[in-house]
Protein backbone atom coordinates (compact mmCIF):
# COMPACT_ATOMS: atom_id res chain seq x y z
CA UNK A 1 0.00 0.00 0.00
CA UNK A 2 1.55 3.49 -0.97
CA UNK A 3 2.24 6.35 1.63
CA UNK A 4 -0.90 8.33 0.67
CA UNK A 5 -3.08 5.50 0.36
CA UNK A 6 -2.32 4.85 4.36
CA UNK A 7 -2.55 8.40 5.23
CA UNK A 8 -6.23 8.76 3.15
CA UNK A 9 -6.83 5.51 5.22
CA UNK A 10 -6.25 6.81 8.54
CA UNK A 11 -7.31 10.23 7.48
CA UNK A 12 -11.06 8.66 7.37
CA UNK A 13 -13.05 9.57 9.96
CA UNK A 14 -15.45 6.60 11.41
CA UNK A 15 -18.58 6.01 10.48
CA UNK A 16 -21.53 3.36 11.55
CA UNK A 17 -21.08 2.13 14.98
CA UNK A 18 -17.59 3.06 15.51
CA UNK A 19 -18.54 6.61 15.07
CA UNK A 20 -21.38 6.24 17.28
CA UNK A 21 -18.61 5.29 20.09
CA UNK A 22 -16.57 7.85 18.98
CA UNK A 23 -18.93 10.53 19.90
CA UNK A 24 -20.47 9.07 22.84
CA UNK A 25 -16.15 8.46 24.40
CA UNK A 26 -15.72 12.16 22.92
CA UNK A 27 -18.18 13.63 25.21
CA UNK A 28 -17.16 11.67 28.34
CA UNK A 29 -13.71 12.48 28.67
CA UNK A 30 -13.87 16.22 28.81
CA UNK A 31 -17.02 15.62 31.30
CA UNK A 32 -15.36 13.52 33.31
CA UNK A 33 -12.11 15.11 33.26
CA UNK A 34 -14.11 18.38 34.36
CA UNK A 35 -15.75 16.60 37.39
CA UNK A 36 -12.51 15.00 39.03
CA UNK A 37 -12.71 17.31 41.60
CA UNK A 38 -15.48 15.64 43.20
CA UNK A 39 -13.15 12.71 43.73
CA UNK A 40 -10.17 14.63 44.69
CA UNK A 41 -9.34 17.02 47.30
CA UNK A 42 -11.12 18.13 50.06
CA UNK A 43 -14.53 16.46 50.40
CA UNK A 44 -17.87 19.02 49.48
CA UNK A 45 -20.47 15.88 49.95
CA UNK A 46 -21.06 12.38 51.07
CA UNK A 47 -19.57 9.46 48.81
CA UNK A 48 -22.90 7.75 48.22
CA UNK A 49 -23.88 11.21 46.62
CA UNK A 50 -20.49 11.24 44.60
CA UNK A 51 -21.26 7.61 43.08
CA UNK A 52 -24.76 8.51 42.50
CA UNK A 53 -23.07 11.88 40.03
CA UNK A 54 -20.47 9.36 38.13
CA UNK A 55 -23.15 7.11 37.71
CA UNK A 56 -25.48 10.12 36.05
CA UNK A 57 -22.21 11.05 34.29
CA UNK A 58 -21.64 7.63 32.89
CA UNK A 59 -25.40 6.45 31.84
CA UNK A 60 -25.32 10.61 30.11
CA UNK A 61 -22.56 10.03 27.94
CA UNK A 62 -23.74 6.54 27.27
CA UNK A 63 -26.95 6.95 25.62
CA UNK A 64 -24.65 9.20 23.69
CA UNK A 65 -24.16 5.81 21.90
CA UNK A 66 -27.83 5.10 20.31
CA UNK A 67 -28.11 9.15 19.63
CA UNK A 68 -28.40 9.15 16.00
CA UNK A 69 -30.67 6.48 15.58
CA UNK A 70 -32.86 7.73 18.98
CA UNK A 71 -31.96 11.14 18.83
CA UNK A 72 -35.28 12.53 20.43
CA UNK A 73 -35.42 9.61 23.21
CA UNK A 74 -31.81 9.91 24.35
CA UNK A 75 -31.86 14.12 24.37
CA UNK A 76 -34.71 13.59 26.71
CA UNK A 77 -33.06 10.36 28.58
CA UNK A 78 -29.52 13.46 29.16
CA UNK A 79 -31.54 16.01 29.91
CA UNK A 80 -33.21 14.13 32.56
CA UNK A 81 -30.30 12.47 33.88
CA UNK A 82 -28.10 16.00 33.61
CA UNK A 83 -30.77 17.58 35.96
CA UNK A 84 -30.74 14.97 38.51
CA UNK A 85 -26.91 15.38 38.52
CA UNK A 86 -26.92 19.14 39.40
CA UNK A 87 -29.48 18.39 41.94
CA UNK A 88 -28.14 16.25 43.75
CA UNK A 89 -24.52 17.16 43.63
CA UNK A 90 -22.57 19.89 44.29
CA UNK A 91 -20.13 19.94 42.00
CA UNK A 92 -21.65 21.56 38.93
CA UNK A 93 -19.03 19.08 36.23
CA UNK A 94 -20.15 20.01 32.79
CA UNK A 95 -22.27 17.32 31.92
CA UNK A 96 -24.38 20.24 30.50
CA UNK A 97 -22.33 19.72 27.14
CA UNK A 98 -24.03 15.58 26.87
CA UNK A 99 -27.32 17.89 26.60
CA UNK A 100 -25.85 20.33 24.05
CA UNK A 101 -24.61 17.62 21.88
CA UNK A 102 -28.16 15.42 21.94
CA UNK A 103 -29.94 18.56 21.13
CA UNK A 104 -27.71 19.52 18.07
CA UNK A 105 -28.26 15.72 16.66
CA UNK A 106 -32.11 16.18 17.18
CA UNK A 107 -31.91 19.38 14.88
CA UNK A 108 -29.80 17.81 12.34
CA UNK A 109 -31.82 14.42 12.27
CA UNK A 110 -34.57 16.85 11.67
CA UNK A 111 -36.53 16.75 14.68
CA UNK A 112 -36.80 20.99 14.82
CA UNK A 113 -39.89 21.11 17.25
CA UNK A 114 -38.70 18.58 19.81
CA UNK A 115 -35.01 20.47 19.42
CA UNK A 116 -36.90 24.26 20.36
CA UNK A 117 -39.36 22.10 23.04
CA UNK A 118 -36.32 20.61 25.04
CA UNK A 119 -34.08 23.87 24.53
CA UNK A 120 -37.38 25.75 26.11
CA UNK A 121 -37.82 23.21 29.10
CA UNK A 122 -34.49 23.47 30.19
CA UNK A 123 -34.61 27.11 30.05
CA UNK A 124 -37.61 27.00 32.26
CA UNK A 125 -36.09 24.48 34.29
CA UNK A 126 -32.93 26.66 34.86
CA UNK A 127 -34.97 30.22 35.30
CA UNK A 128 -37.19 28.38 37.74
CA UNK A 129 -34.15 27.09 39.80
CA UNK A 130 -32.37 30.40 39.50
CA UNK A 131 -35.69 31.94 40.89
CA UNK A 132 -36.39 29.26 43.75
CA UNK A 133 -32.69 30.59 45.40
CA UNK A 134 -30.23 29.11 43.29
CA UNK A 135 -27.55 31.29 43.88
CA UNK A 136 -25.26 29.22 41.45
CA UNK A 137 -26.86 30.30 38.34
CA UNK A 138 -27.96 34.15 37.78
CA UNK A 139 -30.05 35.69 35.45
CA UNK A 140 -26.95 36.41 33.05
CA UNK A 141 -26.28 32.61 32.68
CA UNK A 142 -29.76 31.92 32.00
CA UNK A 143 -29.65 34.21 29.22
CA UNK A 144 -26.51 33.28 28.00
CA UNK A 145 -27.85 29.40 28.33
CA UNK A 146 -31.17 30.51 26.54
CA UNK A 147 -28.17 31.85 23.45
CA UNK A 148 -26.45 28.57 23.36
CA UNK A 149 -28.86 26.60 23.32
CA UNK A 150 -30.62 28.50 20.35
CA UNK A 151 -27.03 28.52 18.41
CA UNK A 152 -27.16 24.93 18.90
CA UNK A 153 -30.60 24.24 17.29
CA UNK A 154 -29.78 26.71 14.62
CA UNK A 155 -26.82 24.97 13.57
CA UNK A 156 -28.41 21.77 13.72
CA UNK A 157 -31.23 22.68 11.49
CA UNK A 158 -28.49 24.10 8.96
CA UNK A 159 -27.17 20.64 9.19
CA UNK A 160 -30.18 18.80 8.28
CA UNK A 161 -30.96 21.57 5.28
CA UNK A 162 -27.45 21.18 3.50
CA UNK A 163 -27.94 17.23 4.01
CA UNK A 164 -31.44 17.36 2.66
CA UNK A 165 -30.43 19.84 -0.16
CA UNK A 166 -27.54 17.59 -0.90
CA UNK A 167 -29.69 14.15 -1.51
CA UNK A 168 -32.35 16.29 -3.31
CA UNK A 169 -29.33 17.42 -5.78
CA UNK A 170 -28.26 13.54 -6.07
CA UNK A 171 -32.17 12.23 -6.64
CA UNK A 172 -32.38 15.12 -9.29
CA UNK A 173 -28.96 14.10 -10.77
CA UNK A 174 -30.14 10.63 -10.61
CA UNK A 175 -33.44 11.26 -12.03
CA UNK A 176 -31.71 13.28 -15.21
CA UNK A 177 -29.37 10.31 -15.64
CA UNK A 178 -32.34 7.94 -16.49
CA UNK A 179 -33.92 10.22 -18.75
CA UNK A 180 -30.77 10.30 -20.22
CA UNK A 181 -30.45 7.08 -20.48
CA UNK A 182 -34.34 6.48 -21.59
CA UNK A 183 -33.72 9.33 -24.72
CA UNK A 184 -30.69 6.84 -26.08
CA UNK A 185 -32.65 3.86 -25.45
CA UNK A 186 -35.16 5.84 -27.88
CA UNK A 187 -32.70 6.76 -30.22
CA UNK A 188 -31.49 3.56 -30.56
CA UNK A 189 -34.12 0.68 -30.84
CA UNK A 190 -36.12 3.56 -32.68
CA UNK A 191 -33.36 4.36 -35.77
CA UNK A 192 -33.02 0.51 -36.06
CA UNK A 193 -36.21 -0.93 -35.73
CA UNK A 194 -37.52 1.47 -38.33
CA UNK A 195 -34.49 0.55 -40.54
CA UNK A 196 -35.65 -2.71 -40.10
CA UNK A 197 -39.14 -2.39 -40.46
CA UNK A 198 -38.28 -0.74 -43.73
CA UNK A 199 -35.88 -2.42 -45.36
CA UNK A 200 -38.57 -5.51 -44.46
CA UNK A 201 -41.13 -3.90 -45.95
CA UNK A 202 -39.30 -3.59 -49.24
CA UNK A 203 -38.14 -7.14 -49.47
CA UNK A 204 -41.49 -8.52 -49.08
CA UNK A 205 -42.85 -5.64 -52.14
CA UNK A 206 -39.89 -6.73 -54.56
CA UNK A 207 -40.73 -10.72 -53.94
CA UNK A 208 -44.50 -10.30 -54.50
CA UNK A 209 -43.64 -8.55 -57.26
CA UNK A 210 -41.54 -10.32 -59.25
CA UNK A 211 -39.98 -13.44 -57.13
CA UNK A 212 -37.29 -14.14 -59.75
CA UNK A 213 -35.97 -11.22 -60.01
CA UNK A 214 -36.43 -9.73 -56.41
CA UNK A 215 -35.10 -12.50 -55.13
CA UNK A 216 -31.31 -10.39 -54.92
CA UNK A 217 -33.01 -7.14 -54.09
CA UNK A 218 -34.78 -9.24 -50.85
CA UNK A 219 -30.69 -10.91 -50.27
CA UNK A 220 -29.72 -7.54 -49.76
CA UNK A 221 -32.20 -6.64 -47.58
CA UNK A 222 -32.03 -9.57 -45.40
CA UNK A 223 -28.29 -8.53 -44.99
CA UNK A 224 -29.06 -5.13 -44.32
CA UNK A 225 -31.52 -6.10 -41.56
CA UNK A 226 -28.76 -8.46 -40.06
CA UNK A 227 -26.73 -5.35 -39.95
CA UNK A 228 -28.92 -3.36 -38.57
CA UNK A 229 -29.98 -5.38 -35.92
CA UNK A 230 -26.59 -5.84 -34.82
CA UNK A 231 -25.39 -2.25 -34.81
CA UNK A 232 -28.69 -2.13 -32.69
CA UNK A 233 -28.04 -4.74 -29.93
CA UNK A 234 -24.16 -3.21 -29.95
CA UNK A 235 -25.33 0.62 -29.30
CA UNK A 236 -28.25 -1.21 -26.80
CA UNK A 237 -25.60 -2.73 -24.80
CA UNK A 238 -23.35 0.34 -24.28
CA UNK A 239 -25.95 2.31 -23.58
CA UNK A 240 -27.12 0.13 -20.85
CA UNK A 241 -23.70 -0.40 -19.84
CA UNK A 242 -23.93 2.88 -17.25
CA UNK A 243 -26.64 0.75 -15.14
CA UNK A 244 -23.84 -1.92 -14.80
CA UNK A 245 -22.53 -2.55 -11.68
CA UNK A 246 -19.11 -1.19 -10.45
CA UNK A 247 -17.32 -4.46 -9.98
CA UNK A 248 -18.61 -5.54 -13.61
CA UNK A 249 -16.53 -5.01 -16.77
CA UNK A 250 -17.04 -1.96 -18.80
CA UNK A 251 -18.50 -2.03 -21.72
CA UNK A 252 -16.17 -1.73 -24.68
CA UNK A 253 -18.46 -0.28 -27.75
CA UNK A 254 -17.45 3.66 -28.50
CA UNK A 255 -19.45 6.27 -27.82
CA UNK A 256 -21.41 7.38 -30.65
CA UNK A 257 -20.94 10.09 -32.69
CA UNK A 258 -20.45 11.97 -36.02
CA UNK A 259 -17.53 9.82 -36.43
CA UNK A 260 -19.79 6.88 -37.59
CA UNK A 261 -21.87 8.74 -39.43
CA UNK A 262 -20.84 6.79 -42.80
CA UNK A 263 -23.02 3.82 -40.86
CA UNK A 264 -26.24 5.85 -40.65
CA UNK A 265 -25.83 7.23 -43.99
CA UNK A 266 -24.92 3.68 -45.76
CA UNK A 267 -28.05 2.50 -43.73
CA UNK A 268 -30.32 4.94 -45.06
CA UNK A 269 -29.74 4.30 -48.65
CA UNK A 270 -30.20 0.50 -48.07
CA UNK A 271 -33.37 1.60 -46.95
CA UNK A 272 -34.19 3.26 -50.02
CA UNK A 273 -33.18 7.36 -49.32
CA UNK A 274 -30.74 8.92 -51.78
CA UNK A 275 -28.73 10.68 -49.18
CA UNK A 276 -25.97 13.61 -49.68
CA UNK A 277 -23.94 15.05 -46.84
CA UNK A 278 -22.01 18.09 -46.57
CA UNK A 279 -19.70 19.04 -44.44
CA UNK A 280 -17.53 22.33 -43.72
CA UNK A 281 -15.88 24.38 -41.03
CA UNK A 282 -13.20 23.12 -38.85
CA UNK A 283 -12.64 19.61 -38.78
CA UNK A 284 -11.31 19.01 -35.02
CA UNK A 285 -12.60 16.54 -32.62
CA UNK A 286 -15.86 17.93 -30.52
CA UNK A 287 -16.80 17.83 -27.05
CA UNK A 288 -18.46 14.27 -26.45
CA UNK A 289 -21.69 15.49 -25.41
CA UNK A 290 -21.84 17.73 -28.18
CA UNK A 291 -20.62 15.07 -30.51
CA UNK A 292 -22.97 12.50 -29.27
CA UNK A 293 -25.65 14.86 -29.38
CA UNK A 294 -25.22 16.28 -33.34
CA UNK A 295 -25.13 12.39 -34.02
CA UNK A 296 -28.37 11.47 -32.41
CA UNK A 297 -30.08 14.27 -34.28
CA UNK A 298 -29.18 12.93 -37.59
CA UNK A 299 -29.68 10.20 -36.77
CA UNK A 300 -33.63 10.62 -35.31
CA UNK A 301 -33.99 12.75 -38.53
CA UNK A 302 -33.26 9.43 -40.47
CA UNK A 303 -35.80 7.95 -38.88
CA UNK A 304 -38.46 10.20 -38.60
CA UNK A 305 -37.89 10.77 -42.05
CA UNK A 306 -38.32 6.47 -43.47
CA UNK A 307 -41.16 6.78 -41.06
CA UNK A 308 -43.18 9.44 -41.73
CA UNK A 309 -42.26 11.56 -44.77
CA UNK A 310 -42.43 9.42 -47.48
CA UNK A 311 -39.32 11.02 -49.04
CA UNK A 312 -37.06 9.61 -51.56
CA UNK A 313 -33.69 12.06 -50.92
CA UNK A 314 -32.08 13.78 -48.06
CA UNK A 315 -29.53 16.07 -47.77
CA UNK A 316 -27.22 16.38 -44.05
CA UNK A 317 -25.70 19.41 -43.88
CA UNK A 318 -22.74 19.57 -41.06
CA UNK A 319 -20.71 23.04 -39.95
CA UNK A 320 -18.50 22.92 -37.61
CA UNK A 321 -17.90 26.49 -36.31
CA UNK A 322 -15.56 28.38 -34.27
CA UNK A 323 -18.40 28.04 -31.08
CA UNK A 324 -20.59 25.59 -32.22
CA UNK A 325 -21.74 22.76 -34.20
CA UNK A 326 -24.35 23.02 -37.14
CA UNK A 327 -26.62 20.51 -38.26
CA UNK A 328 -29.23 20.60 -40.54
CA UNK A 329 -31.17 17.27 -42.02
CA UNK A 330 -33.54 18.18 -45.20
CA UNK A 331 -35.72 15.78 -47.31
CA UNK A 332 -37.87 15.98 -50.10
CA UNK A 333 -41.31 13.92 -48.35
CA UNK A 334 -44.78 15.17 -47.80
CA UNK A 335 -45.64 13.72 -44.63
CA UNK A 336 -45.10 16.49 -41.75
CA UNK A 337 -46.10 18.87 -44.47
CA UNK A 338 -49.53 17.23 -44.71
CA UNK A 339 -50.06 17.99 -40.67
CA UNK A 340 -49.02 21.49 -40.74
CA UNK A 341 -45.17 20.53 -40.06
CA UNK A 342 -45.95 18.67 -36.69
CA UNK A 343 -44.07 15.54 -36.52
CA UNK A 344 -45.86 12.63 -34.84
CA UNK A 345 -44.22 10.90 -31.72
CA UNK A 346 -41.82 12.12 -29.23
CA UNK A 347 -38.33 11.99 -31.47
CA UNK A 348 -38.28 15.63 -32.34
CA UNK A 349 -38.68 16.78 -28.48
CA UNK A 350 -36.48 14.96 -27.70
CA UNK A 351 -33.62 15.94 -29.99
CA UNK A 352 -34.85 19.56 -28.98
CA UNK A 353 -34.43 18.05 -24.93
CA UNK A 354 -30.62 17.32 -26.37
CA UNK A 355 -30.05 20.73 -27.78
CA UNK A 356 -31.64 22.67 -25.05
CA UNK A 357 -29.56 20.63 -22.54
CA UNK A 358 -26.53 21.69 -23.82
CA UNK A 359 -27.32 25.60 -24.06
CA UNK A 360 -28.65 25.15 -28.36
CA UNK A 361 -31.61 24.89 -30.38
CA UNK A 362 -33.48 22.91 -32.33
CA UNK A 363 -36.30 23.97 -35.12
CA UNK A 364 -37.93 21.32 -37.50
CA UNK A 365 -40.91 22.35 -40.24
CA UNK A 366 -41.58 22.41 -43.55
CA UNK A 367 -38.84 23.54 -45.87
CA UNK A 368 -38.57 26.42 -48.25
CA UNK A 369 -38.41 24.65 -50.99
CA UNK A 370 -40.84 21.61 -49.46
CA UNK A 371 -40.07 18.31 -47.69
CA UNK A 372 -39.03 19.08 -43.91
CA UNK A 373 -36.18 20.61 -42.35
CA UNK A 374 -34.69 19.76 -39.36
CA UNK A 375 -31.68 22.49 -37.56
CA UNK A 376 -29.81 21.94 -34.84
CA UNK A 377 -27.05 24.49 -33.34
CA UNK A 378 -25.30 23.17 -30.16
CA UNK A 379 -22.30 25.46 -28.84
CA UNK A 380 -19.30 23.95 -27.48
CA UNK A 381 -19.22 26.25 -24.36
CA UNK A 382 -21.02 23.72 -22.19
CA UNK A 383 -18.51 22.14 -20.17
CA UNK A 384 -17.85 18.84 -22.15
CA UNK A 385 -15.05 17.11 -22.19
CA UNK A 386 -13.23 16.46 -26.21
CA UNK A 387 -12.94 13.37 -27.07
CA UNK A 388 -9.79 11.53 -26.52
């Protein structure tokens, strides 16, 4: 094991049971350190009342032990056992801070009412025993008591906000991750299946038509389809590779992107779609979520476009800019047209999700010289990493 490996190891502070112990042995030896006196030196009070203290002392700093999983039980179980202390002895050892402690963990755990109701009682207790001749305690430490004590629960409710801001941050993270995860799963099973639903489709016309001849036009087909449904399971698998768990191998597949868009495109035209791309601008790598994001919008585009448009050519334009990334998918259908340039399904919010996510935007309608048009513009200033 190397040097800072050992020191991060004892560097960690305890957790679980140990630091349960921790904190219940961290309260008792300043509290019993502070009441030594009573078994020391010259002798204030009987010895049966002395035992009686230590034993208050001990069974205090105990039930310091079961705090944070009884934290309302035990600050009641102190503060009961630190008042019978200062009655009945008179050496006033600071068992007050077992009581300060428990109340702080009753904040934090959340408990705010029974944290002010206990703070309150023993301020009541204390003014009443300052009023009944006490001549220990004044009315200056019952106000600075009554200030501690409300720093205390303060602090303890700050606590229990920053810890219940911090899960709702991880839930929301979490929550964003599998709709993450659910748009690829979309993106995926829905480019391919279509493909294949397509290319299907077009096997079966050729062979009714003409089985002698369409019998290579259906071989192809079939092949494509094999493809397809291969490149399908392969992207299915990475994706779902971020649910895997930690002590499981990675997955191995690379991360889409425009890099493999030569796949979509030879897909497409096995499906039918005379497709031209054009690209321009600079030609460097681009930040991975930006990368993975241009890709998924052609390739949803595809799709939508053997689904619903009924086109026969398509056209992917592809700028990559100083401060962003350009893409804009075109095709010569009818189909959105027809519906006023609404696109059935959920595949074009989505791919506007993607862009909006990572500060773009997204427009899709009919085109200015017909068919549809789909434009995406993604900047690169949005924190993502380049691809290695």
């Amino acid at each position: 094991m190397s040097p800072g490996a050992v020191s991060r190891l004892r560097l960690r502070p305890p957790s679980g049971r140990a630091a349960d112990a921790a904190l219940a042995c961290g309260v008792f030896v300043p509290v019993a350190v502070g009441s030594l006196r009573s078994l020391i030196g010259e002798r204030e009070e009987s010895w049966p009342a002395t035992v009686l203290g230590w034993t208050l002392i001990i069974a205090a700093c105990a039930a310091l032990y079961v705090c944070r999983r009884r934290p309302v039980l035990v600050a009641a179980s102190v503060l009961a056992a630190t008042a019978a202390y200062y009655l009945v002895s008179v050496y006033d050892g600071p068992l007050v801070v077992a009581f300060v402690v428990t109340l702080y963990v009753v904040a934090a755990k959340g408990h705010l009412q029974a944290a002010i109701a206990l703070a309150a009682l023993t301020v009541i207790a204390t003014g009443v025993g300052t009023l009944a001749g006490n001549h220990d305690v004044n009315g200056v430490a019952v106000f600075m008591l009554t200030g501690w004590l409300v720093g205390v629960v303060a602090l303890g409710w700050v606590r229990h906000n920053r810890l219940a801001l911090a899960r709702e941050t991880e839930e929301r993270a979490a929550s964003e991750e599998r709709l993450r995860i659910a748009r690829e799963l979309h993106d995926v099973v829905g480019h391919h299946l279509s493909l294949i639903n397509v290319q299907s489709a077009a096997a079966l016309r050729r062979l009714r038509k003409d089985p002698a001849s369409g019998a290579r036009s259906a071989e192809e087909a079939l092949g494509a389809i094999k493809d397809t449904s291969r490149d399908s399971l392969r992207e299915l698998r990475a994706t779902l590779g971020v649910l895997r768990q930690v002590d499981e191998r990675a997955p191995i597949a690379p991360t889409a992107g425009l890099n493999r868009l030569d796949d979509l495109v030879a897909s497409a035209r096995l499906a039918g779609l005379d497709v031209r791309v054009r690209c321009s601008g600079e030609r460097e790598q681009l930040p991975t979520e930006v990368d993975l994001a241009a890709y998924r919008i052609v390739q949803e585009s595809l799709t939508n476009v053997n689904r619903h448009s009924h086109a026969t050519a398509v056209t992917i334009g592809i700028h990559r800019g100083a401060r962003q990334v350009t893409v804009e998918i075109t095709d010569n259908g009818h189909g959105p047209a027809a519906t006023g340039g609404r696109m059935p399904g959920s595949g074009i919010r989505g791919m506007r999700e993607r862009a909006h996510a990572l500060g773009g935007e997204l427009t899709a309608g009919p085109g200015q010289q017909g068919g549809f048009t789909v434009r995406g513009r993604i900047p690169y200033t949005n924190g993502a990493r380049p691809l290695s």
